[in-house]
ModelCIF file with pLDDT and N, C-alpha, C, O atoms, coordinates in Angstrom:
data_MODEL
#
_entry.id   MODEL 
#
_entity.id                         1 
_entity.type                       polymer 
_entity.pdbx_number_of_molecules   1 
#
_entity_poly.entity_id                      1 
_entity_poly.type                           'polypeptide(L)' 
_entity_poly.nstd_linkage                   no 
_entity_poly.nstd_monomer                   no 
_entity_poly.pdbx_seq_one_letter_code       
;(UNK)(UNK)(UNK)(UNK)(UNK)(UNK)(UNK)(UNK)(UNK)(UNK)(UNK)(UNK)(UNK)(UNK)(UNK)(UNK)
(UNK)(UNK)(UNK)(UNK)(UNK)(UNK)(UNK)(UNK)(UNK)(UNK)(UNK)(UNK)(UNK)(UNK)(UNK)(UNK)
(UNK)(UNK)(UNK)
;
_entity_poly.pdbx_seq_one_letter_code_can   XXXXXXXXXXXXXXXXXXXXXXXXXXXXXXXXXXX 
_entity_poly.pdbx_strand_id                 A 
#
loop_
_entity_poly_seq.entity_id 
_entity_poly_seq.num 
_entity_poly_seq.mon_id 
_entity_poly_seq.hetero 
1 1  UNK n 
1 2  UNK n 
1 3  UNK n 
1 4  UNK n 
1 5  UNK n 
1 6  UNK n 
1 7  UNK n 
1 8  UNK n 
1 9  UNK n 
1 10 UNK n 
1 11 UNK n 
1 12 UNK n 
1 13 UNK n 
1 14 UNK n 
1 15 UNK n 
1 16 UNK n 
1 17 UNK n 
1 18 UNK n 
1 19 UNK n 
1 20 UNK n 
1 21 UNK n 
1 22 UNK n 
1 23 UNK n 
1 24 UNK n 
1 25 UNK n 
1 26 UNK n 
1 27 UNK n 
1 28 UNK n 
1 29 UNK n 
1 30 UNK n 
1 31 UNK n 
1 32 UNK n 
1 33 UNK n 
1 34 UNK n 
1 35 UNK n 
#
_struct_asym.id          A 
_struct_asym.entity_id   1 
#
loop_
_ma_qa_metric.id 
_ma_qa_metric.mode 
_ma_qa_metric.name 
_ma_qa_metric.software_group_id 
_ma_qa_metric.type 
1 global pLDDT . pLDDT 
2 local  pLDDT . pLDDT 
#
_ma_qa_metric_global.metric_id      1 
_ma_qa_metric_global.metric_value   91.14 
_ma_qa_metric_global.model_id       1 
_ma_qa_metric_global.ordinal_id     1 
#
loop_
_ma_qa_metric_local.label_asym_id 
_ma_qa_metric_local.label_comp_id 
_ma_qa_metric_local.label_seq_id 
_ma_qa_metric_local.metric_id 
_ma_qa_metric_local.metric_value 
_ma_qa_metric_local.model_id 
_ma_qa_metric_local.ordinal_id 
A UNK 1  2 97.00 1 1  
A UNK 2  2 97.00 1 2  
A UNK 3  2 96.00 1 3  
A UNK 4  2 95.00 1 4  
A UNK 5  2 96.00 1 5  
A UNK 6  2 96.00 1 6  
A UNK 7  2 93.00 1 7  
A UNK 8  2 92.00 1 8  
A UNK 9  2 87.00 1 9  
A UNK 10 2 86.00 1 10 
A UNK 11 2 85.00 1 11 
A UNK 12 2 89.00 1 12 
A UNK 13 2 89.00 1 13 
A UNK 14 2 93.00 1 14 
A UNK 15 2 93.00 1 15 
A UNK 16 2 94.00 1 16 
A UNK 17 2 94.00 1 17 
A UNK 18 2 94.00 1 18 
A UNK 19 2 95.00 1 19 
A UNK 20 2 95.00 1 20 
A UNK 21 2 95.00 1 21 
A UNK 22 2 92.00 1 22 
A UNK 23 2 89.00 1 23 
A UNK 24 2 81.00 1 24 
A UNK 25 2 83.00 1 25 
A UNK 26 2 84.00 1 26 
A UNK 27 2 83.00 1 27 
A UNK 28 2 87.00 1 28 
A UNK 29 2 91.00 1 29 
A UNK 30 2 93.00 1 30 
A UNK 31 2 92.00 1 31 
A UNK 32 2 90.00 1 32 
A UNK 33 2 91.00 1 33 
A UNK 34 2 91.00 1 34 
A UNK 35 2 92.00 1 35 
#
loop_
_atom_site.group_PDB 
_atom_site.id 
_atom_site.type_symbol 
_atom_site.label_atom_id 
_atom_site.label_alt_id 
_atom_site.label_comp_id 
_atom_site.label_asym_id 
_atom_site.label_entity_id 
_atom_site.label_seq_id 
_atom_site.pdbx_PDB_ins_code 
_atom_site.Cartn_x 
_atom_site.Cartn_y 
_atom_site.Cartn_z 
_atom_site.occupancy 
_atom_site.B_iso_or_equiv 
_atom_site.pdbx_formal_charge 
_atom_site.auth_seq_id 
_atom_site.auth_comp_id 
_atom_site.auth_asym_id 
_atom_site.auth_atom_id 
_atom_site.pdbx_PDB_model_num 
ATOM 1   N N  . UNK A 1 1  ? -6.079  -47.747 -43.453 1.00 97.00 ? 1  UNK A N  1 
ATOM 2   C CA . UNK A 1 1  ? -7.248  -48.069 -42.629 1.00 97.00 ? 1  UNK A CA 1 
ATOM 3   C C  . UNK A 1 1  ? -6.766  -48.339 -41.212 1.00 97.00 ? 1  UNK A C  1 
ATOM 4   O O  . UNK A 1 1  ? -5.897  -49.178 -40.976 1.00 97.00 ? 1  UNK A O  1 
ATOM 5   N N  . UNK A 1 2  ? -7.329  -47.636 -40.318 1.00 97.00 ? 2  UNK A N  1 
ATOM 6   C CA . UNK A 1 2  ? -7.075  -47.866 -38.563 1.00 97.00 ? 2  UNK A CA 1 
ATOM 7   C C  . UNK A 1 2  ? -8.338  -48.447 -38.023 1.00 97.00 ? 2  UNK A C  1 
ATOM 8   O O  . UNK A 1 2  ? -9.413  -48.188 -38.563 1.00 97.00 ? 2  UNK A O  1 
ATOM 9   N N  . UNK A 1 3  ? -8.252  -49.232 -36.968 1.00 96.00 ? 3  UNK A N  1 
ATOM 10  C CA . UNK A 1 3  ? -9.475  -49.540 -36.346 1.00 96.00 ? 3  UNK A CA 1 
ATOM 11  C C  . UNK A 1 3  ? -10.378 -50.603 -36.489 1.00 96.00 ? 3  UNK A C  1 
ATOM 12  O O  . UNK A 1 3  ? -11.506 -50.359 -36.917 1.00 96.00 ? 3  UNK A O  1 
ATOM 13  N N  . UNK A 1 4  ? -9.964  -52.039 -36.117 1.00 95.00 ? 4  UNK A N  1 
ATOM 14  C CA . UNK A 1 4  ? -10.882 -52.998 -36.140 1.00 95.00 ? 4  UNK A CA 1 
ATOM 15  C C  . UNK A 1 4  ? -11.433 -52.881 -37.619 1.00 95.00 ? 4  UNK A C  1 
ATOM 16  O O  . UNK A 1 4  ? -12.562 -52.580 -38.006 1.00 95.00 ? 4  UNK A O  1 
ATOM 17  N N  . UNK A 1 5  ? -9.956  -53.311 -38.533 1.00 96.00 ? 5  UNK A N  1 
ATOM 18  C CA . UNK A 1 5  ? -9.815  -53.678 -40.010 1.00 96.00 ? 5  UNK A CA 1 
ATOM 19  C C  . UNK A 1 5  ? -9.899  -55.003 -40.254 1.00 96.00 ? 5  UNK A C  1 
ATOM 20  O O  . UNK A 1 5  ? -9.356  -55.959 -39.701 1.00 96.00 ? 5  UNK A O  1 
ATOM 21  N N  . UNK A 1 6  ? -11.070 -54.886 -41.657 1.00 96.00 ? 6  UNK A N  1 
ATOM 22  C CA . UNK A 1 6  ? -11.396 -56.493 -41.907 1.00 96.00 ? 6  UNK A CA 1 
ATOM 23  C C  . UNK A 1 6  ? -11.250 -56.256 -43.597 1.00 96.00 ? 6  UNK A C  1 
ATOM 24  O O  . UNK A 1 6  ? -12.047 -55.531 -44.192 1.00 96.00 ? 6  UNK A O  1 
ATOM 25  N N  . UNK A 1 7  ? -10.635 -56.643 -43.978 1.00 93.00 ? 7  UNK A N  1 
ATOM 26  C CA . UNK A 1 7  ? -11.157 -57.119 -45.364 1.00 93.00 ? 7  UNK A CA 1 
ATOM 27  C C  . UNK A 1 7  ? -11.081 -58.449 -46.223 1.00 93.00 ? 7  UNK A C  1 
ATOM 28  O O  . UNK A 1 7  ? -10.073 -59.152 -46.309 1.00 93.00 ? 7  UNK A O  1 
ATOM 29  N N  . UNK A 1 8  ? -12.257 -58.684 -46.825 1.00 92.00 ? 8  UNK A N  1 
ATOM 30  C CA . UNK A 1 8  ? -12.710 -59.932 -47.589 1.00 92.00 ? 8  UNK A CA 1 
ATOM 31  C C  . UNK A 1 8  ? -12.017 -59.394 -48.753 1.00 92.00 ? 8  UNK A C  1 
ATOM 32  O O  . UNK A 1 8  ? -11.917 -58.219 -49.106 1.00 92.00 ? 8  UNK A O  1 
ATOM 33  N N  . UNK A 1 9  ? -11.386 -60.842 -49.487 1.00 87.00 ? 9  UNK A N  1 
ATOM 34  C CA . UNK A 1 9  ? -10.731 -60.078 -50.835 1.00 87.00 ? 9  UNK A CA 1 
ATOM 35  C C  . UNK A 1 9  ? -11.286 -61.109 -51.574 1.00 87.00 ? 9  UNK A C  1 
ATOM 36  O O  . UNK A 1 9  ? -11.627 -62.017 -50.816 1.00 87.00 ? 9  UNK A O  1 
ATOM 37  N N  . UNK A 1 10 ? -11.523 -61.354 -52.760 1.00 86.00 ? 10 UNK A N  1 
ATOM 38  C CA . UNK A 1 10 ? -11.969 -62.054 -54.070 1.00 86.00 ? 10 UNK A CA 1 
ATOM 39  C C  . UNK A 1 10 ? -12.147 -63.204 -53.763 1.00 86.00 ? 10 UNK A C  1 
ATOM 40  O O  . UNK A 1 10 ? -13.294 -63.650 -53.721 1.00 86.00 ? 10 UNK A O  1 
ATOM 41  N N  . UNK A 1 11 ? -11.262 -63.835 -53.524 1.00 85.00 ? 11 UNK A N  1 
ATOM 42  C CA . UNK A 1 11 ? -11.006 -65.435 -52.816 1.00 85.00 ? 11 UNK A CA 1 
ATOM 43  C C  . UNK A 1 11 ? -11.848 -65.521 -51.477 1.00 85.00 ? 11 UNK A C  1 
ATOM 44  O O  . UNK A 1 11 ? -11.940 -66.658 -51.014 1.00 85.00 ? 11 UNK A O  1 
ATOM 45  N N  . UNK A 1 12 ? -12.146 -65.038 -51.146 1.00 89.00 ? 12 UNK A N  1 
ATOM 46  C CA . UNK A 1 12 ? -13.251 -65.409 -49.904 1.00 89.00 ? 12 UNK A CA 1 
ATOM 47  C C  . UNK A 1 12 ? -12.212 -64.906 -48.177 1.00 89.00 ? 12 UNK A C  1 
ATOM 48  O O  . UNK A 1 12 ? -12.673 -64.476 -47.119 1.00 89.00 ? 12 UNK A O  1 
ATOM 49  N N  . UNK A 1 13 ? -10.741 -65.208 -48.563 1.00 89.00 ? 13 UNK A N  1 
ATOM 50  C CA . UNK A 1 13 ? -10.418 -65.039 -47.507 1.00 89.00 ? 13 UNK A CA 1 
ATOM 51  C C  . UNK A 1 13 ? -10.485 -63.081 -46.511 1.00 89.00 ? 13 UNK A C  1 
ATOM 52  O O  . UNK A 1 13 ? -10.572 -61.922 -46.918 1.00 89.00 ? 13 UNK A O  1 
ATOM 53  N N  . UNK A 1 14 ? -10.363 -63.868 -44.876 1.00 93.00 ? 14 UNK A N  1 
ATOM 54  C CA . UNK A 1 14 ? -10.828 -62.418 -44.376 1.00 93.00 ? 14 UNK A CA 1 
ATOM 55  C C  . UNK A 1 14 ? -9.385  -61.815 -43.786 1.00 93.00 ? 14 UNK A C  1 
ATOM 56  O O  . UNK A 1 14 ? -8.617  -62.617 -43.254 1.00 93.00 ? 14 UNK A O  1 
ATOM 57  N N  . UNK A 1 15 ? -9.107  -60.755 -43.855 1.00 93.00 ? 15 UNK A N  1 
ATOM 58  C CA . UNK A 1 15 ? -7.755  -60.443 -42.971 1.00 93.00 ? 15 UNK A CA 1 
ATOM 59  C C  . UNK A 1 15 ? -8.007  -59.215 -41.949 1.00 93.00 ? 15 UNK A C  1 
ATOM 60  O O  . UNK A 1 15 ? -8.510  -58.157 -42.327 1.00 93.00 ? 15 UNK A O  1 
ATOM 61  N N  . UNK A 1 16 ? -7.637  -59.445 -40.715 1.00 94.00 ? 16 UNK A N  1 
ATOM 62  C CA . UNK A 1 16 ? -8.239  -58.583 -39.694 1.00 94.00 ? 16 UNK A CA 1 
ATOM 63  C C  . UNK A 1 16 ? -7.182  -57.983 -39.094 1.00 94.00 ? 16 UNK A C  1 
ATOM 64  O O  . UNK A 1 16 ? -6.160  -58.663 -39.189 1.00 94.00 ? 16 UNK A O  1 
ATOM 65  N N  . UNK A 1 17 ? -7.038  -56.867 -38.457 1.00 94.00 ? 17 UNK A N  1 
ATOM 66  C CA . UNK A 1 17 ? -5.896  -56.210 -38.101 1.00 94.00 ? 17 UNK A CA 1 
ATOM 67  C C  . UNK A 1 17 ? -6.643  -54.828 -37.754 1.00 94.00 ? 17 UNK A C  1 
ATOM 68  O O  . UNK A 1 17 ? -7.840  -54.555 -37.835 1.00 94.00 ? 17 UNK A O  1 
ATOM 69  N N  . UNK A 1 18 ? -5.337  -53.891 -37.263 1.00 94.00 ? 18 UNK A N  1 
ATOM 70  C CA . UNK A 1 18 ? -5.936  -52.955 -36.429 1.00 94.00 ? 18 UNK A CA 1 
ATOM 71  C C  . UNK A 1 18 ? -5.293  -51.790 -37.411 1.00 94.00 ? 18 UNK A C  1 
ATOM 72  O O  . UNK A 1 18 ? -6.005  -50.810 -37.631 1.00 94.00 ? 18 UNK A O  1 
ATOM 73  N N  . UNK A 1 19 ? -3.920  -51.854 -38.038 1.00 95.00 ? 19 UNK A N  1 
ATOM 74  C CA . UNK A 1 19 ? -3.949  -51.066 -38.967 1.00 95.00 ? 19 UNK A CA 1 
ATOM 75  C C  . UNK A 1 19 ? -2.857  -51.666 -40.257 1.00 95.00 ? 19 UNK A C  1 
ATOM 76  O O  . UNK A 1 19 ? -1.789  -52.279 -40.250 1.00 95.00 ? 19 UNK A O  1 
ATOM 77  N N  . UNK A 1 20 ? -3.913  -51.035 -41.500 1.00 95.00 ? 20 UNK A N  1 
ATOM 78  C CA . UNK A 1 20 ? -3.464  -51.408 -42.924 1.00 95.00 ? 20 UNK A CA 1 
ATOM 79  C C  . UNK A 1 20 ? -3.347  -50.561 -43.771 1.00 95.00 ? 20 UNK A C  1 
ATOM 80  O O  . UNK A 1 20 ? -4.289  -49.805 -44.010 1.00 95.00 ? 20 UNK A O  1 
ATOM 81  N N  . UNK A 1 21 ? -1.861  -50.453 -44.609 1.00 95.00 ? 21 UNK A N  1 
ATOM 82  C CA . UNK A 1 21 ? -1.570  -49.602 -45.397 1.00 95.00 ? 21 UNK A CA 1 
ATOM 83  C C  . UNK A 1 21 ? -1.868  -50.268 -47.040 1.00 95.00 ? 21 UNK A C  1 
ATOM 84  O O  . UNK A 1 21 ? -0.978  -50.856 -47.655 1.00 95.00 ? 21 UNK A O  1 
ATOM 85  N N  . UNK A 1 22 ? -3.015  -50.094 -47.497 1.00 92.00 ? 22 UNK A N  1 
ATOM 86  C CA . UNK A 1 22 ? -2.553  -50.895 -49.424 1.00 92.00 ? 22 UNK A CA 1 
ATOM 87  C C  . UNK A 1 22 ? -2.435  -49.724 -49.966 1.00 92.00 ? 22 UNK A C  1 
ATOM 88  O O  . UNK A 1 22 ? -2.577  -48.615 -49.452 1.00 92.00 ? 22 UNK A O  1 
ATOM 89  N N  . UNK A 1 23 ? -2.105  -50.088 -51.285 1.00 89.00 ? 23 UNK A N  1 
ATOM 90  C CA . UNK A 1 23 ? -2.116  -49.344 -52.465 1.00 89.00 ? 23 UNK A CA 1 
ATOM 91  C C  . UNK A 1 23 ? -3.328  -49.487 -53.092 1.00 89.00 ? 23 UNK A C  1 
ATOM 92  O O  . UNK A 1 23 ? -3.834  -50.607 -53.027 1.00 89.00 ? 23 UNK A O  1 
ATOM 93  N N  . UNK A 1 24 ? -4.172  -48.253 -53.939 1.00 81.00 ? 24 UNK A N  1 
ATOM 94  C CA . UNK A 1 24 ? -5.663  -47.936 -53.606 1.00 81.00 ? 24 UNK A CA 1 
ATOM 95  C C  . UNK A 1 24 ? -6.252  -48.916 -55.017 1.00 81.00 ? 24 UNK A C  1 
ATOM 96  O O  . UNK A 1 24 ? -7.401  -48.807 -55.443 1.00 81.00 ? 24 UNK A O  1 
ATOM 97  N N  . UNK A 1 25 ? -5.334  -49.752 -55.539 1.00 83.00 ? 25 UNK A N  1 
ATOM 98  C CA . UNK A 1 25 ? -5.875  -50.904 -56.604 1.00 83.00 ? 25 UNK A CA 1 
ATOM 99  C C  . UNK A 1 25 ? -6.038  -52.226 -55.260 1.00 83.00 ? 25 UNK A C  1 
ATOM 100 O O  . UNK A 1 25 ? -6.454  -53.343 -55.566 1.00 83.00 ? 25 UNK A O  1 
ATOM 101 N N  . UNK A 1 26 ? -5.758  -51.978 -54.221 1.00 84.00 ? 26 UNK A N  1 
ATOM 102 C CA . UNK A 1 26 ? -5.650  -53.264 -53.445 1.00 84.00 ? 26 UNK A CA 1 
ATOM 103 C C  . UNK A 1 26 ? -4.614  -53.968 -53.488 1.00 84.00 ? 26 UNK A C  1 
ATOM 104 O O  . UNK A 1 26 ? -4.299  -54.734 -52.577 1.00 84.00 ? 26 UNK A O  1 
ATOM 105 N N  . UNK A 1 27 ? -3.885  -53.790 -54.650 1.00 83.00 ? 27 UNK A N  1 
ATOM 106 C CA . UNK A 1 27 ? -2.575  -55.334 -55.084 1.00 83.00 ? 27 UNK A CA 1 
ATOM 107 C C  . UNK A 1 27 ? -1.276  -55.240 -54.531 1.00 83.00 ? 27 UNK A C  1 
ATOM 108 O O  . UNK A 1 27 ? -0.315  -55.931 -54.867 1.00 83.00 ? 27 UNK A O  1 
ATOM 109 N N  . UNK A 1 28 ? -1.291  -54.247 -53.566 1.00 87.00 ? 28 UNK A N  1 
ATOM 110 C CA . UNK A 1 28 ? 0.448   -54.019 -52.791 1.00 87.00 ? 28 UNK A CA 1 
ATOM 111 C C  . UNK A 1 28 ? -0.370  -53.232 -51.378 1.00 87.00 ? 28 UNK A C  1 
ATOM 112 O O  . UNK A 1 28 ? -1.357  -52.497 -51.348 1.00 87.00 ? 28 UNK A O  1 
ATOM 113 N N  . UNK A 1 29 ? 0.557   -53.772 -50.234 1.00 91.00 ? 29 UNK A N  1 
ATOM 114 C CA . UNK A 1 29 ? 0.685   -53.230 -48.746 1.00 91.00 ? 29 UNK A CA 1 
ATOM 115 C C  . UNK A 1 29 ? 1.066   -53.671 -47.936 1.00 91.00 ? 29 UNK A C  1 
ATOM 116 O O  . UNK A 1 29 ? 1.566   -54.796 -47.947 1.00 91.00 ? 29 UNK A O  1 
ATOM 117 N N  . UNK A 1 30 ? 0.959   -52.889 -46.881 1.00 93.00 ? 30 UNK A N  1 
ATOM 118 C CA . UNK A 1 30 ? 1.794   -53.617 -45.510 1.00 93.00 ? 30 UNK A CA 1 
ATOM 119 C C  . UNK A 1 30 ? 0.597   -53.738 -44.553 1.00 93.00 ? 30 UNK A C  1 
ATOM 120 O O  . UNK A 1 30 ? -0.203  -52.804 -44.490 1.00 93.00 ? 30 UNK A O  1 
ATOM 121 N N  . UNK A 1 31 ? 0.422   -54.925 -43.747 1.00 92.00 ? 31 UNK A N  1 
ATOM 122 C CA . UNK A 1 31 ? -0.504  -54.960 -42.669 1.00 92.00 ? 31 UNK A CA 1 
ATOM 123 C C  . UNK A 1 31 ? 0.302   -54.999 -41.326 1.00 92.00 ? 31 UNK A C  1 
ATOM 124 O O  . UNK A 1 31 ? 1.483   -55.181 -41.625 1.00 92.00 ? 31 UNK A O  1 
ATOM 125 N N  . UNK A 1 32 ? 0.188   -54.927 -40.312 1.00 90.00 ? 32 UNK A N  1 
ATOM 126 C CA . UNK A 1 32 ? 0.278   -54.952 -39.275 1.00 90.00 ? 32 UNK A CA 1 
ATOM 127 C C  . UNK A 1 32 ? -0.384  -55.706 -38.636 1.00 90.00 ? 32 UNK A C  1 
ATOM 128 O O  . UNK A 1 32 ? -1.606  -55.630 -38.762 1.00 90.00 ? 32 UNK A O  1 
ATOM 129 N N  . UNK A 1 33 ? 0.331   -56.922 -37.522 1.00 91.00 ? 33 UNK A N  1 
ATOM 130 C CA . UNK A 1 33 ? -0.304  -57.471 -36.670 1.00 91.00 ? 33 UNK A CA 1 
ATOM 131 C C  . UNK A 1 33 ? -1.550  -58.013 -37.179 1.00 91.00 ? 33 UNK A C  1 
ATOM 132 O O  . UNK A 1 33 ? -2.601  -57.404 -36.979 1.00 91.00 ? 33 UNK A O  1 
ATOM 133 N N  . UNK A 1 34 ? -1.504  -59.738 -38.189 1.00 91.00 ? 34 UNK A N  1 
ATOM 134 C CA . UNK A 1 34 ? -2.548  -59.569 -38.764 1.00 91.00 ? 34 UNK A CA 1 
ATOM 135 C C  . UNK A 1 34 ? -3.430  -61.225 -38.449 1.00 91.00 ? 34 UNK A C  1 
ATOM 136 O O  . UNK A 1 34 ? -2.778  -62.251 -38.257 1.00 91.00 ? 34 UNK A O  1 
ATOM 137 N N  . UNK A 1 35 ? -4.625  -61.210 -38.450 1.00 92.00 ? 35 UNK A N  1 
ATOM 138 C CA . UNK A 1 35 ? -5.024  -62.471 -38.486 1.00 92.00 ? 35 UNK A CA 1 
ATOM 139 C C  . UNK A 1 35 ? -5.875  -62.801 -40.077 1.00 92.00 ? 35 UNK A C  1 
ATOM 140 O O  . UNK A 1 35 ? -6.326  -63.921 -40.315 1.00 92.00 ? 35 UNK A O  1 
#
């Protein structure tokens, strides 16, 4: 994902970043530059 990346995961928390690599179950990746 590129471009003013947000994702909410189960737990409520949000992680924002500009680009994110997961694995397509969600449970492994690398973020970049992340809040």
């Amino acid at each position: 994902a590129v471009g003013n990346v947000r994702i909410k995961d189960p737990d409520g928390a949000v992680i924002s970043s500009d680009h994110i690599t997961l694995t397509d179950d969600f449970r492994g990746g690398f973020i970049e530059t992340l809040r």
